[in-house]
Protein backbone atom coordinates (compact mmCIF):
# COMPACT_ATOMS: atom_id res chain seq x y z
CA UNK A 1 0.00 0.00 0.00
CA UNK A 2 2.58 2.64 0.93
CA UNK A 3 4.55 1.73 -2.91
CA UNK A 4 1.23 2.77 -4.27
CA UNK A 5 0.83 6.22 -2.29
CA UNK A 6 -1.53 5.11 0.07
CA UNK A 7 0.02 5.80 3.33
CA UNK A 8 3.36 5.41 5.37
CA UNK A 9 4.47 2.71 7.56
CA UNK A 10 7.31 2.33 10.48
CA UNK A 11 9.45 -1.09 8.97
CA UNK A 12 13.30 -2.39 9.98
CA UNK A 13 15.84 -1.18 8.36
CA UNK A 14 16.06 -5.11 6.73
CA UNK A 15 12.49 -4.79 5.72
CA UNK A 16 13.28 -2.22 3.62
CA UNK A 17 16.32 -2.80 2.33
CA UNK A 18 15.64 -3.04 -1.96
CA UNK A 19 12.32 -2.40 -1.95
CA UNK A 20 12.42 1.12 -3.69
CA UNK A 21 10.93 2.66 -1.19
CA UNK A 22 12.11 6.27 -0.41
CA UNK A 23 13.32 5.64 3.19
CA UNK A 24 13.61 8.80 6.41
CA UNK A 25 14.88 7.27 9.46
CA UNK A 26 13.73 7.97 12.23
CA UNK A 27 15.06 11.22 14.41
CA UNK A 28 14.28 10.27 17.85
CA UNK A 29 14.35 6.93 19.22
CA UNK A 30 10.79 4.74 18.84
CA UNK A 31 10.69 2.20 21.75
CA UNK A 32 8.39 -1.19 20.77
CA UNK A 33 7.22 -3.73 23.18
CA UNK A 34 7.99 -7.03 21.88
CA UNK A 35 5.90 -10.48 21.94
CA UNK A 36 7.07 -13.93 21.38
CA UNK A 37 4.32 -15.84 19.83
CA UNK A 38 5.51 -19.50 20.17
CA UNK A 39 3.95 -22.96 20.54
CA UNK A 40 3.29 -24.39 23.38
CA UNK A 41 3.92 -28.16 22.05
CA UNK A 42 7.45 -27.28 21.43
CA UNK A 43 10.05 -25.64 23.29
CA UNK A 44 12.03 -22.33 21.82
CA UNK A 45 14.71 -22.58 19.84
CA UNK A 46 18.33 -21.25 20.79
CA UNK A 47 18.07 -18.25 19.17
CA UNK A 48 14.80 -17.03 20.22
CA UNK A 49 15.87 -18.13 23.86
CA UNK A 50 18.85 -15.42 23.49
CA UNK A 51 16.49 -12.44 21.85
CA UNK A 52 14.34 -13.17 24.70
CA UNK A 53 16.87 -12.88 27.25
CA UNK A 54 18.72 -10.26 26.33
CA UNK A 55 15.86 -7.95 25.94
CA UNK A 56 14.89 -9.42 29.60
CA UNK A 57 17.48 -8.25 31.02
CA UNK A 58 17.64 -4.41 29.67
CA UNK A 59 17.31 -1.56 32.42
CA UNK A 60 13.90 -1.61 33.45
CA UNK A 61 12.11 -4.13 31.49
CA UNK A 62 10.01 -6.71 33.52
CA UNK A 63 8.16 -9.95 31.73
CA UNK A 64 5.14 -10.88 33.71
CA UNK A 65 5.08 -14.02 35.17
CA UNK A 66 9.08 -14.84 34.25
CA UNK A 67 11.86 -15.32 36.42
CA UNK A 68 15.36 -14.58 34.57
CA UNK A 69 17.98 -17.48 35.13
CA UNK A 70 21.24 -16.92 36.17
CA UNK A 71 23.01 -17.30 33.19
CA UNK A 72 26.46 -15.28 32.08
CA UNK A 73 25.95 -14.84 28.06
C-alpha cells in the first residue's frame, strides 16, 4: 500500500532494504514492546531463547510471570 501512495508505515531497516521505497529514518528513538508468539507443544529454539533474554534483562524491562535465570551470556 505505501509503494502505491496510500500511506506510510514504520518497517526495519532489513524490511526495507531493496524495496524502492524512499526511506527517512527515524530522528528520535521509537521504543516497541515485543511479543514472542511461540507454541506451546514445542520448546524455543536457541536463538529465540537469546532475543528473549537479552531484551529481559535491559534496564527496566520486567516480563510478567518470568523469572530470569542466572546465566552469564
Amino acid at each position: 500500500m505505501v509503494k502505491q501512495g496510500m500511506g506510510l508505515t514504520i518497517i526495519d531497516e532489513f524490511v526495507a532494504q531493496d524495496s524502492g521505497l524512499i526511506v527517512v529514518p527515524l530522528v528520535e528513538a521509537t521504543h516497541f514492546d515485543i511479543s514472542f508468539v511461540y507454541s506451546r507443544f514445542e520448546p524455543l529454539g536457541e536463538s529465540a531463547m537469546q532475543v528473549l533474554y537479552q531484551q529481559a534483562v535491559k534496564p527496566g524491562r520486567l516480563i510478567p510471570g518470568c523469572e530470569l535465570p542466572n546465566v552469564d551470556r
